[in-house]
N, C-alpha and C. Protein backbone atom coordinates (compact mmCIF):
# COMPACT_ATOMS: atom_id res chain seq x y z
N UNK A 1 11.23 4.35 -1.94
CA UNK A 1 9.83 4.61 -2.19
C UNK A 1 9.64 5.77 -3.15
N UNK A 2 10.89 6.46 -3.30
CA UNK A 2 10.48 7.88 -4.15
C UNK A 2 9.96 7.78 -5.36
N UNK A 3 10.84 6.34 -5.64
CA UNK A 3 10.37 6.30 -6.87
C UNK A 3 9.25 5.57 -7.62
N UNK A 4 8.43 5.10 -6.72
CA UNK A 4 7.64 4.41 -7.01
C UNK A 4 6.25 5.60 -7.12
N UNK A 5 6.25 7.28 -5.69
CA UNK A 5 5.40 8.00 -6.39
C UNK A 5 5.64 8.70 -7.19
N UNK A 6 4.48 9.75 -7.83
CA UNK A 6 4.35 10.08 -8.68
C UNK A 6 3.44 11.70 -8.30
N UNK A 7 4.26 12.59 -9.03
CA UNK A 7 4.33 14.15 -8.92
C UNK A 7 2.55 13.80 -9.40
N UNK A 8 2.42 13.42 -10.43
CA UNK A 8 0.87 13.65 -10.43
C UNK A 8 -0.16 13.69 -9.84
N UNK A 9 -0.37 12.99 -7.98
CA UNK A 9 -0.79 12.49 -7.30
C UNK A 9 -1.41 14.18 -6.58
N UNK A 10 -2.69 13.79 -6.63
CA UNK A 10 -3.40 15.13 -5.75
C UNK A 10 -2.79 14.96 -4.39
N UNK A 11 -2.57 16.07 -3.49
CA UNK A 11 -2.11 16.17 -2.42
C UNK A 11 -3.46 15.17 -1.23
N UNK A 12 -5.08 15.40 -1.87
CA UNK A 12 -5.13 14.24 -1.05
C UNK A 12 -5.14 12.96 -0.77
N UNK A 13 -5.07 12.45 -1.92
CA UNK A 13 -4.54 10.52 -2.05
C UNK A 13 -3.28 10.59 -1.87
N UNK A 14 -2.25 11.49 -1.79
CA UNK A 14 -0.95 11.63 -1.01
C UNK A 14 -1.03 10.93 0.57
N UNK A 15 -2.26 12.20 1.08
CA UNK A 15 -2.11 11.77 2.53
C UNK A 15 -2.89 10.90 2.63
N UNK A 16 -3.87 10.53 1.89
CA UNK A 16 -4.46 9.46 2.51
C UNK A 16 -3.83 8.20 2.12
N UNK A 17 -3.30 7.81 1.50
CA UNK A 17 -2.23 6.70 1.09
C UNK A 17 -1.04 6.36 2.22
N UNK A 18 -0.88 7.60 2.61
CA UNK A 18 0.50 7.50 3.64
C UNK A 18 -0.73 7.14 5.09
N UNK A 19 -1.63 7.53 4.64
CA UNK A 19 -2.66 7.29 6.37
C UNK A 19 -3.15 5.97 6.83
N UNK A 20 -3.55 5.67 5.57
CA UNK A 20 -4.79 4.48 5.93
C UNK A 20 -3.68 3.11 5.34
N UNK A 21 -3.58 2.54 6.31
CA UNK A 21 -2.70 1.14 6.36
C UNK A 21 -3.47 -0.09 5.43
N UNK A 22 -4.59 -0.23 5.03
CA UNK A 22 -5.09 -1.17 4.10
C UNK A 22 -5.49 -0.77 2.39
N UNK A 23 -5.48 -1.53 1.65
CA UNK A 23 -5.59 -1.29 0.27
C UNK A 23 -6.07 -2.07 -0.18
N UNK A 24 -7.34 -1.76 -0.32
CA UNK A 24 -7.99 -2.73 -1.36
C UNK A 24 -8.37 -2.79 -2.20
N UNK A 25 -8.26 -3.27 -3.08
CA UNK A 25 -8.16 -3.45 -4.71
C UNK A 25 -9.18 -4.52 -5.35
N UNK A 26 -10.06 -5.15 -4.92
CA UNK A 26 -11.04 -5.97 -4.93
C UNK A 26 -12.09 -5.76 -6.36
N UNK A 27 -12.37 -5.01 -7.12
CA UNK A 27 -13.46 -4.38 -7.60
C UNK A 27 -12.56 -3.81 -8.84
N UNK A 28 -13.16 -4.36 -10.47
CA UNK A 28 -12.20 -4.09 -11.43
C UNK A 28 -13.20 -3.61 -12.13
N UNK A 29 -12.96 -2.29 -13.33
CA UNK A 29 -14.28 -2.10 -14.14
C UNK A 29 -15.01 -3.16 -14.75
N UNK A 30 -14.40 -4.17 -14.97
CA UNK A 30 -14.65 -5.14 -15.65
C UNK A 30 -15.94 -6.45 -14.76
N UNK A 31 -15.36 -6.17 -13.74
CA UNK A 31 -16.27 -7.04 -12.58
C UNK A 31 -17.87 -6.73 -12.28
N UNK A 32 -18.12 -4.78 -12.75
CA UNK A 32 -18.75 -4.31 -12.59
C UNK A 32 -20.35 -4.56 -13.54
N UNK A 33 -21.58 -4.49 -13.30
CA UNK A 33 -22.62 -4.75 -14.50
C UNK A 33 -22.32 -3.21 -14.89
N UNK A 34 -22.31 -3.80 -16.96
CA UNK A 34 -22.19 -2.78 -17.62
C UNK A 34 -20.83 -3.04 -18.35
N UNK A 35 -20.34 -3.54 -17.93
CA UNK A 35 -18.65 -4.01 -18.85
C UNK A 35 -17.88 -2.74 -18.87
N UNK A 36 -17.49 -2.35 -20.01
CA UNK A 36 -16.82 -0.83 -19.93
C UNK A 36 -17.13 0.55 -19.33
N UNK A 37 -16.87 0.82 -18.51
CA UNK A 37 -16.90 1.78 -17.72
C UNK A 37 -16.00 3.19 -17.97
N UNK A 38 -15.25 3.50 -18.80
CA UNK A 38 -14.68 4.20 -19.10
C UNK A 38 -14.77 5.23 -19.40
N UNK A 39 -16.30 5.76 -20.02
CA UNK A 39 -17.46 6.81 -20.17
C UNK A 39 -17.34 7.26 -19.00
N UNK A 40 -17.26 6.80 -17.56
CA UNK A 40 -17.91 7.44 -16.61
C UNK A 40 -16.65 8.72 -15.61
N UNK A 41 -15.18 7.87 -16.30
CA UNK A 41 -14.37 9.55 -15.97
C UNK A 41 -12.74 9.34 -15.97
N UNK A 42 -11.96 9.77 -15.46
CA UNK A 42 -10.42 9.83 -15.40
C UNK A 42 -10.71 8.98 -13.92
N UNK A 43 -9.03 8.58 -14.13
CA UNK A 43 -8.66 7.98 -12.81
C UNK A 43 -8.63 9.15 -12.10
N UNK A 44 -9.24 9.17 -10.47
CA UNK A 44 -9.22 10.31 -9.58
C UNK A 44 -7.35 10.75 -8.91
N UNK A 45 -7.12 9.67 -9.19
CA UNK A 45 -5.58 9.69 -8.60
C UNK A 45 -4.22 11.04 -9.19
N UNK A 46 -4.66 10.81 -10.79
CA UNK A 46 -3.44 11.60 -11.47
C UNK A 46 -4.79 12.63 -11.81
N UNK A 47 -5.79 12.34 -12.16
CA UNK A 47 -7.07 13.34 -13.28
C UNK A 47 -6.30 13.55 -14.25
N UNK A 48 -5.54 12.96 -14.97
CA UNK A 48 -5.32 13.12 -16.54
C UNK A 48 -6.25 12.65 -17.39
N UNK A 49 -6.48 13.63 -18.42
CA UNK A 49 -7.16 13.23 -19.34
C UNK A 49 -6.56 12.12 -20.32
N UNK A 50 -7.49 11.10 -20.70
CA UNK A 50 -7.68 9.75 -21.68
C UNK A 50 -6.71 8.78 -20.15
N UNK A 51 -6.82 9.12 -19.15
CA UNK A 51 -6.24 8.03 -18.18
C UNK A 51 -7.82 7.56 -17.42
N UNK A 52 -8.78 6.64 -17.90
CA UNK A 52 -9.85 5.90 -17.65
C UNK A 52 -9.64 5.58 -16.33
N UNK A 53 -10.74 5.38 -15.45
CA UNK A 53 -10.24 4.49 -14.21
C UNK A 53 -10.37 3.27 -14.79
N UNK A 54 -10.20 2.14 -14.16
CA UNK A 54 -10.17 0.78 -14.23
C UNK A 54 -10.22 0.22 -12.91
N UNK A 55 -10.19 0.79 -11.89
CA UNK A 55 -10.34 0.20 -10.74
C UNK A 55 -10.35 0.57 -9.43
N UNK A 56 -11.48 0.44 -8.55
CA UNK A 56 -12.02 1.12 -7.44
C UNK A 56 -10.84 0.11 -6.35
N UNK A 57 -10.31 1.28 -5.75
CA UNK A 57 -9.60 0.86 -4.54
C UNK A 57 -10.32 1.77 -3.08
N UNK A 58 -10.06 0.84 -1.84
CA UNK A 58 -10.72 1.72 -0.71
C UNK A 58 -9.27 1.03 -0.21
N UNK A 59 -9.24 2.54 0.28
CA UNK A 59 -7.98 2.94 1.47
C UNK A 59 -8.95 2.63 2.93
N UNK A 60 -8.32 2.30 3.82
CA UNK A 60 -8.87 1.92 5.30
C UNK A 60 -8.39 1.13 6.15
N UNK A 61 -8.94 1.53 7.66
CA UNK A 61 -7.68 1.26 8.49
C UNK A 61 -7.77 2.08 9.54
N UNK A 62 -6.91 2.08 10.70
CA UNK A 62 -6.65 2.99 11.95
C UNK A 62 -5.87 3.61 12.07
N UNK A 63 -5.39 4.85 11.27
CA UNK A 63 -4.49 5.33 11.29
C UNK A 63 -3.19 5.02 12.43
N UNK A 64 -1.95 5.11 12.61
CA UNK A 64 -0.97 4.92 13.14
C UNK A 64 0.51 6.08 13.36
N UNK A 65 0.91 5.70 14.28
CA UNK A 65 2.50 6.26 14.77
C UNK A 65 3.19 5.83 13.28
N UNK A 66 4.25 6.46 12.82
CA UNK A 66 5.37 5.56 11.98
C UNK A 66 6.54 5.45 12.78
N UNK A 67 6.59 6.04 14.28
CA UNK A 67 7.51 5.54 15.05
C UNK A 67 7.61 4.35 16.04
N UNK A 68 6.21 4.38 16.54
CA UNK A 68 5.83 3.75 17.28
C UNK A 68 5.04 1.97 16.61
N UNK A 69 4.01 2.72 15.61
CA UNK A 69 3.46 1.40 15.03
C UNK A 69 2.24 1.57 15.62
N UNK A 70 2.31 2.26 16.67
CA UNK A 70 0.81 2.28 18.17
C UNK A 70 -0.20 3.26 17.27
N UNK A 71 -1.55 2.80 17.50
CA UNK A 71 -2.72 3.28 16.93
C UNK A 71 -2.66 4.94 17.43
N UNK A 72 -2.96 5.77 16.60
CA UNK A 72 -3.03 7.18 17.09
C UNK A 72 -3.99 7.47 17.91
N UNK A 73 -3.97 8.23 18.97
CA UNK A 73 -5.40 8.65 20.00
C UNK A 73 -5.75 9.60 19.66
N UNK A 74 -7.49 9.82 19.84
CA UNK A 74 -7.71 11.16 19.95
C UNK A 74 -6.93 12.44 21.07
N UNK A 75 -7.00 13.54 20.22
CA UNK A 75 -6.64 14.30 21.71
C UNK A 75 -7.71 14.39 22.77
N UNK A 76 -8.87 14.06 22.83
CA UNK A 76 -10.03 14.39 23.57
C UNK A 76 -10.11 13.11 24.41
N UNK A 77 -9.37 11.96 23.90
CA UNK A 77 -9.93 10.77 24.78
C UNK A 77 -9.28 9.52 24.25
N UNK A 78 -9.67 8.57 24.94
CA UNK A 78 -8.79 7.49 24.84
C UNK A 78 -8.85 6.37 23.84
N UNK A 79 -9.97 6.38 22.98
CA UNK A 79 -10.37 5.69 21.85
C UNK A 79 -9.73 5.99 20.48
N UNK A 80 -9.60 5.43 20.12
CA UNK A 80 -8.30 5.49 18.61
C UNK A 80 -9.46 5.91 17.80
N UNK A 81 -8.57 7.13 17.02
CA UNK A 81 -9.09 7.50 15.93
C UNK A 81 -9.82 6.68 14.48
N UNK A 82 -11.21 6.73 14.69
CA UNK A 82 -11.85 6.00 13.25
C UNK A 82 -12.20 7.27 12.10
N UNK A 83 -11.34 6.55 11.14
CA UNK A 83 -12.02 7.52 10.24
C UNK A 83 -12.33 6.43 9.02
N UNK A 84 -13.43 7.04 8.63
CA UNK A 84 -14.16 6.66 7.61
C UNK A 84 -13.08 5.83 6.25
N UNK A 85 -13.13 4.80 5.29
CA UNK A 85 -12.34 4.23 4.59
C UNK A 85 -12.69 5.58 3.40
N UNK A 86 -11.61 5.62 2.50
CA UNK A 86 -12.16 6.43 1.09
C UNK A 86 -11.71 5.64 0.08
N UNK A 87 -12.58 6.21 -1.06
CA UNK A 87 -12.63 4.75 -2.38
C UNK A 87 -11.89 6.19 -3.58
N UNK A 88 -11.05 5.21 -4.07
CA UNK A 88 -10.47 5.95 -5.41
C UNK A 88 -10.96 5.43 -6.72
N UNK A 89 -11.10 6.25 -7.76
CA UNK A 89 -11.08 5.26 -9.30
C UNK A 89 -9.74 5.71 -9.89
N UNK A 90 -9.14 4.30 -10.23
CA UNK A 90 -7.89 4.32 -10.58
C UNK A 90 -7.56 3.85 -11.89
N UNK A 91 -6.79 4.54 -12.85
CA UNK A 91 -6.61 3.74 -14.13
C UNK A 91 -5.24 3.25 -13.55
N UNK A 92 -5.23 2.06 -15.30
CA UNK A 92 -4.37 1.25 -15.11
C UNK A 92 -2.97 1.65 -14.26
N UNK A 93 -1.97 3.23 -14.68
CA UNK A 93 -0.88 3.55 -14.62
C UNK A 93 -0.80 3.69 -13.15
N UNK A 94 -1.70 4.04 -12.43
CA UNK A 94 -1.69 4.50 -10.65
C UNK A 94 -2.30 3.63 -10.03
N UNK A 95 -2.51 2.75 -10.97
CA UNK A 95 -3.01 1.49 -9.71
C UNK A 95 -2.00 0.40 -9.50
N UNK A 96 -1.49 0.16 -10.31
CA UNK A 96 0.55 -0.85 -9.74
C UNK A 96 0.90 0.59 -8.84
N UNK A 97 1.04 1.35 -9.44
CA UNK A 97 2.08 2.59 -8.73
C UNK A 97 1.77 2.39 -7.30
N UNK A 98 0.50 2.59 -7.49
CA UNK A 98 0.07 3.73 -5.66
C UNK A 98 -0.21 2.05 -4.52
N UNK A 99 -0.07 0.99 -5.67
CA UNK A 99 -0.26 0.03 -4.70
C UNK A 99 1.06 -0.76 -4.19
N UNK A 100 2.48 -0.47 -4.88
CA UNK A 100 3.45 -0.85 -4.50
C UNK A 100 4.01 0.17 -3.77
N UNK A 101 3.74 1.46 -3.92
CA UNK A 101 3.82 2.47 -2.91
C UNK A 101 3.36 2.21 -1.73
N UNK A 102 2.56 2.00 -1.67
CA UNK A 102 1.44 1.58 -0.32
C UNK A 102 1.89 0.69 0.68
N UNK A 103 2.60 -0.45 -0.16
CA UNK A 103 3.09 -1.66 0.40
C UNK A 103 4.37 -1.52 1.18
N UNK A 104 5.45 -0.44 0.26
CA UNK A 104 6.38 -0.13 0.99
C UNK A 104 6.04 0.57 2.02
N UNK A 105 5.42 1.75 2.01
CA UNK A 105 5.19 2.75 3.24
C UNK A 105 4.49 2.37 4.46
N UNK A 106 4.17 1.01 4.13
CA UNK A 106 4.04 0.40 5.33
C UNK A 106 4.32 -0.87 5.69
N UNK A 107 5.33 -1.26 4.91
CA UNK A 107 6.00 -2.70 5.16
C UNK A 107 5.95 -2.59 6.41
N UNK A 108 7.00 -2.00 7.29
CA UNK A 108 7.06 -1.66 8.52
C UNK A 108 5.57 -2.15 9.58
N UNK A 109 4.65 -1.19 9.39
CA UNK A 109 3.74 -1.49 10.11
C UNK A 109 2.99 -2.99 9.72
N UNK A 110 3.13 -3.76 8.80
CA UNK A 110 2.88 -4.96 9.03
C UNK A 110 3.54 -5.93 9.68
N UNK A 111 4.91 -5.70 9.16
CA UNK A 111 5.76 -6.71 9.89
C UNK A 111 5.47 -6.71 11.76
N UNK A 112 5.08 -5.28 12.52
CA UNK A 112 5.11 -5.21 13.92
C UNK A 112 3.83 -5.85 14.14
N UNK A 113 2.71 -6.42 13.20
CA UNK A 113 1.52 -6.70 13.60
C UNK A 113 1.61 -8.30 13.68
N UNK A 114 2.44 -8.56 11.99
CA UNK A 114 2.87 -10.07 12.27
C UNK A 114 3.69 -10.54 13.27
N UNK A 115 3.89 -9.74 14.13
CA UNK A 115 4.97 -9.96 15.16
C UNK A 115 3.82 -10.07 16.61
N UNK A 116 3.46 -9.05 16.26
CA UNK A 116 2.43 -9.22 17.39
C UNK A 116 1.31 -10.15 17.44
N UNK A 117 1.18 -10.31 16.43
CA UNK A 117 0.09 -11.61 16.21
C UNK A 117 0.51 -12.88 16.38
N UNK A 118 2.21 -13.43 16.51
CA UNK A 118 2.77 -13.90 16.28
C UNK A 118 3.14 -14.33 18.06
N UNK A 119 2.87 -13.35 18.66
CA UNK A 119 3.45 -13.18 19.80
C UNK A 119 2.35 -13.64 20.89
N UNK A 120 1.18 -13.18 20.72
CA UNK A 120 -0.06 -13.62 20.81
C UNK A 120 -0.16 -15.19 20.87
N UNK A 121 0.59 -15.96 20.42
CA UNK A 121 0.41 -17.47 20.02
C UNK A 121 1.02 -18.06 21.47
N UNK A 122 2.04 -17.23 21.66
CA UNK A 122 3.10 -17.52 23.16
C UNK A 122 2.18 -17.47 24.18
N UNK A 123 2.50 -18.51 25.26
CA UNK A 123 2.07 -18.27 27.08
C UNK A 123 2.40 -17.26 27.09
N UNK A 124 1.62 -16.30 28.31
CA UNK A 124 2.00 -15.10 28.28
C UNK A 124 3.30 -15.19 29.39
N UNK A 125 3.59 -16.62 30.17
CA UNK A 125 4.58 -17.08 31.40
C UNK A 125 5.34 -17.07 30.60
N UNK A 126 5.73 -17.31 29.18
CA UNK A 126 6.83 -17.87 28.14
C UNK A 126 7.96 -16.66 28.53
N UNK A 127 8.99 -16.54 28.97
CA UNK A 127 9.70 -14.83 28.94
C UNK A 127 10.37 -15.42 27.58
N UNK A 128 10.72 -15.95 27.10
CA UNK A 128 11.71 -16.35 25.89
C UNK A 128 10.76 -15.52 24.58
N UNK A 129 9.53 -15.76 24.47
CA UNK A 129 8.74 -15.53 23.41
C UNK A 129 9.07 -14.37 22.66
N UNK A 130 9.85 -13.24 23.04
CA UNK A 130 9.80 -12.12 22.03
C UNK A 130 11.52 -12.57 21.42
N UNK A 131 12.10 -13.14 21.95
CA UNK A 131 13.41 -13.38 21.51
C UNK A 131 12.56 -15.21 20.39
N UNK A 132 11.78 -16.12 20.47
CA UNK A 132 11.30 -17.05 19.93
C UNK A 132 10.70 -15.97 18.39
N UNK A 133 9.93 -15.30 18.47
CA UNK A 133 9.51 -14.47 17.45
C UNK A 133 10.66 -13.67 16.88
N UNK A 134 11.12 -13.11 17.01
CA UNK A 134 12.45 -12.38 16.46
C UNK A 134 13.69 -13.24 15.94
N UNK A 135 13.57 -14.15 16.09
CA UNK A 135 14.21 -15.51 15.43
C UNK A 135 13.38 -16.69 15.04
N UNK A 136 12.67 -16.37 14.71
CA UNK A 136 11.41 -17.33 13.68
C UNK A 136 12.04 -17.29 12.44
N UNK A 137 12.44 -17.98 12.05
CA UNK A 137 12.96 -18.42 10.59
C UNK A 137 11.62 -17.94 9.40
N UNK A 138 10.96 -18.73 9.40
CA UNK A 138 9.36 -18.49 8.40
C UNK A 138 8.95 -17.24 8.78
N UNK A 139 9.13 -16.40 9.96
CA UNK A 139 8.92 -15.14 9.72
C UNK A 139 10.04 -14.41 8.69
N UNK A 140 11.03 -14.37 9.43
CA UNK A 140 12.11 -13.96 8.43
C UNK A 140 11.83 -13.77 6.72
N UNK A 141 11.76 -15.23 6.63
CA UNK A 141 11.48 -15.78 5.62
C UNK A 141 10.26 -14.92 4.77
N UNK A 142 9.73 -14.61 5.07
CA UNK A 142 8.14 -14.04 4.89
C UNK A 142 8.04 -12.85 4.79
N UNK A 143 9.12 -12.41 5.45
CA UNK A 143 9.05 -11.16 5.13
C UNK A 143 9.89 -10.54 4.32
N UNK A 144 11.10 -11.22 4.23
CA UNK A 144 12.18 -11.08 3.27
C UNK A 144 11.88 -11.19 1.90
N UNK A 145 11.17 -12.41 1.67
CA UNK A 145 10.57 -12.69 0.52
C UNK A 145 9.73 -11.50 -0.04
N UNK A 146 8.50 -10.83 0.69
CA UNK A 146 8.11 -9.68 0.31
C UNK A 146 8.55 -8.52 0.08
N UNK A 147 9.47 -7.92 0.75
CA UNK A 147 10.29 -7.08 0.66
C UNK A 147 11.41 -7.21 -0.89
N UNK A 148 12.11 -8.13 -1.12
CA UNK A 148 12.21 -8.50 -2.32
C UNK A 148 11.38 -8.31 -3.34
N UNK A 149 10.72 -8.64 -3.34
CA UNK A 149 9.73 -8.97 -4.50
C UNK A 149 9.13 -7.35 -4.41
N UNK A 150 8.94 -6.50 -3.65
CA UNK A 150 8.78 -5.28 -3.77
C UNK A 150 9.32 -4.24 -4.70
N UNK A 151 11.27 -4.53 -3.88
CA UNK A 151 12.10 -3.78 -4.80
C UNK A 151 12.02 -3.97 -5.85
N UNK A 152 12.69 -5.71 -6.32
CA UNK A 152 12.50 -6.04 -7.40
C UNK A 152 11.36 -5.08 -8.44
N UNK A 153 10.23 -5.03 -8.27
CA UNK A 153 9.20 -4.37 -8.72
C UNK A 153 9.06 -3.24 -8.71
N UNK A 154 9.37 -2.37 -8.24
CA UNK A 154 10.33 -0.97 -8.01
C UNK A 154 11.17 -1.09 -9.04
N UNK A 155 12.35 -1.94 -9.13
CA UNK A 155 13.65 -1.84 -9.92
C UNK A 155 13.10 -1.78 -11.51
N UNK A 156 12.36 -2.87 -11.56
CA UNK A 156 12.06 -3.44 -12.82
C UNK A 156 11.01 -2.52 -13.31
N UNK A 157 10.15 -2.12 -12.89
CA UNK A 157 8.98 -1.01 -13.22
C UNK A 157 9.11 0.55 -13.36
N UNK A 158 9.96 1.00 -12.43
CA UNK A 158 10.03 2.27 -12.06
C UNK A 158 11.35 2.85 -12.35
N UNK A 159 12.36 2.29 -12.67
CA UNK A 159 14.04 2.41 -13.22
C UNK A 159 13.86 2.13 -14.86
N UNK A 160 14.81 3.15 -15.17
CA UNK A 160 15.47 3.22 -16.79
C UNK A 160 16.32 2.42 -16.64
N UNK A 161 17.01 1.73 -17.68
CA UNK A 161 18.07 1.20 -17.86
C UNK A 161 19.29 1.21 -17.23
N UNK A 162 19.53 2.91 -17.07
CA UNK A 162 20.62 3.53 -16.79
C UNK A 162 20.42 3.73 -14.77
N UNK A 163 19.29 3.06 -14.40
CA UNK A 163 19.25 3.76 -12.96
C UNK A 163 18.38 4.97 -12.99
N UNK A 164 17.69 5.83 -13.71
CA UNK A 164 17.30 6.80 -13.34
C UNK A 164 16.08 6.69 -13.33
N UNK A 165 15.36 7.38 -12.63
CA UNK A 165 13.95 7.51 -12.24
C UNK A 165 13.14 7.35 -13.14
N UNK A 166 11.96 6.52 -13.76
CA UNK A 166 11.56 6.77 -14.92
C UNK A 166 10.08 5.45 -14.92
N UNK A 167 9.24 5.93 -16.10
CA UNK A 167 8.21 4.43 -15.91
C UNK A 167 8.78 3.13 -17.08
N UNK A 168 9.71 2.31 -16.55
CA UNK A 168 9.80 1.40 -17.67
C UNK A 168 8.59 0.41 -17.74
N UNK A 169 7.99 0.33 -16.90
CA UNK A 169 6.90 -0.51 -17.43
C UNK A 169 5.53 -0.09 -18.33
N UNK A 170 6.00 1.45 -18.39
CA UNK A 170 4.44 1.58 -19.04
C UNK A 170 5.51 1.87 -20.79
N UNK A 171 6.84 1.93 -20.82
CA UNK A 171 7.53 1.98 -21.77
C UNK A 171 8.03 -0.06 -22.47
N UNK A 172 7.48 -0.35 -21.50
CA UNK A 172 7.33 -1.91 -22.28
C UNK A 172 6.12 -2.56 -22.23
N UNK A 173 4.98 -2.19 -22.41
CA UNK A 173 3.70 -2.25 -21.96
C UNK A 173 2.98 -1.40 -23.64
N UNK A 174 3.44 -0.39 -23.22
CA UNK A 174 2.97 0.46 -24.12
C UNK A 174 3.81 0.95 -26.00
N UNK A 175 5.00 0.41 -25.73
CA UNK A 175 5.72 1.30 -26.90
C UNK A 175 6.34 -0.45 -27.96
């Protein structure tokens, strides 16, 4: 995952990226009335100047354990923490980035939901069912496939030639 962030990243789309388990990406300047939008500022993500946003993402979700997977509680009481979704404007360069970032840092917590959702389908009399889910082929399958296609995208985007840390995609994109 290291290499997919990026030192530029304000410390709070740091944490809120690592917090909020959904990403949505729905909403492109282009989608917007008014067409170019680019007048209106920097991507909030890096704030470099001539880096335009291009696209409103909302982070959101119930925050979570990364050990557990289990929804975090308040300390005061027994209802899981809601916090409000937050919306970024993102140009082009931090919006692949922070969204294949995103995906990894919580592969994990999806896979335990597809599992649980998965599990959910079982009699609850079934005792076999968590060993039936944990050997589901099309799960496997499904998730392997994503996970792949992650690195891959990592490898191919975020690696130099040589292996070292670097943006090759905005160096074949751009040069």
């Amino acid at each position: 995952m290291n290499i997919c962030q990026s030192q530029a990243w304000g410390a709070d789309f740091r944490a809120d990226v690592m917090t909020y388990p959904k990403y949505n990406d729905d909403v492109k300047h282009s989608d917007l009335a008014g067409g170019d939008m680019r007048h209106l500022g920097n991507c909030q993500v890096c704030n470099r100047e001539g880096h335009p946003w291009s696209v409103i993402v909302k982070l959101e979700g119930e925050p979570y354990d990364r050990e557990s997977y289990q929804m975090k509680m308040k300390e005061e009481g027994d209802s899981t923490l809601e916090l409000p979704p937050v919306e970024y404007y993102m140009g082009c360069f931090c919006h692949p980035r922070t969204k294949l970032f995103h995906n990894l840092y919580h592969f994990g917590h999806n896979i335990y939901h597809k599992c649980k959702e998965l599990l959910e389908e079982y009699d609850d009399n079934d005792e076999k069912k968590i060993d039936k889910v944990a050997t589901d082929p099309s799960l496997f399958k499904e998730m392997s496939s994503k996970l792949k296609k992650y690195m891959k995208e990592a490898e191919e985007d975020y690696l130099t030639a040589d292996g070292e840390r670097g943006n090759s995609k905005w160096t074949r994109e751009y040069n």
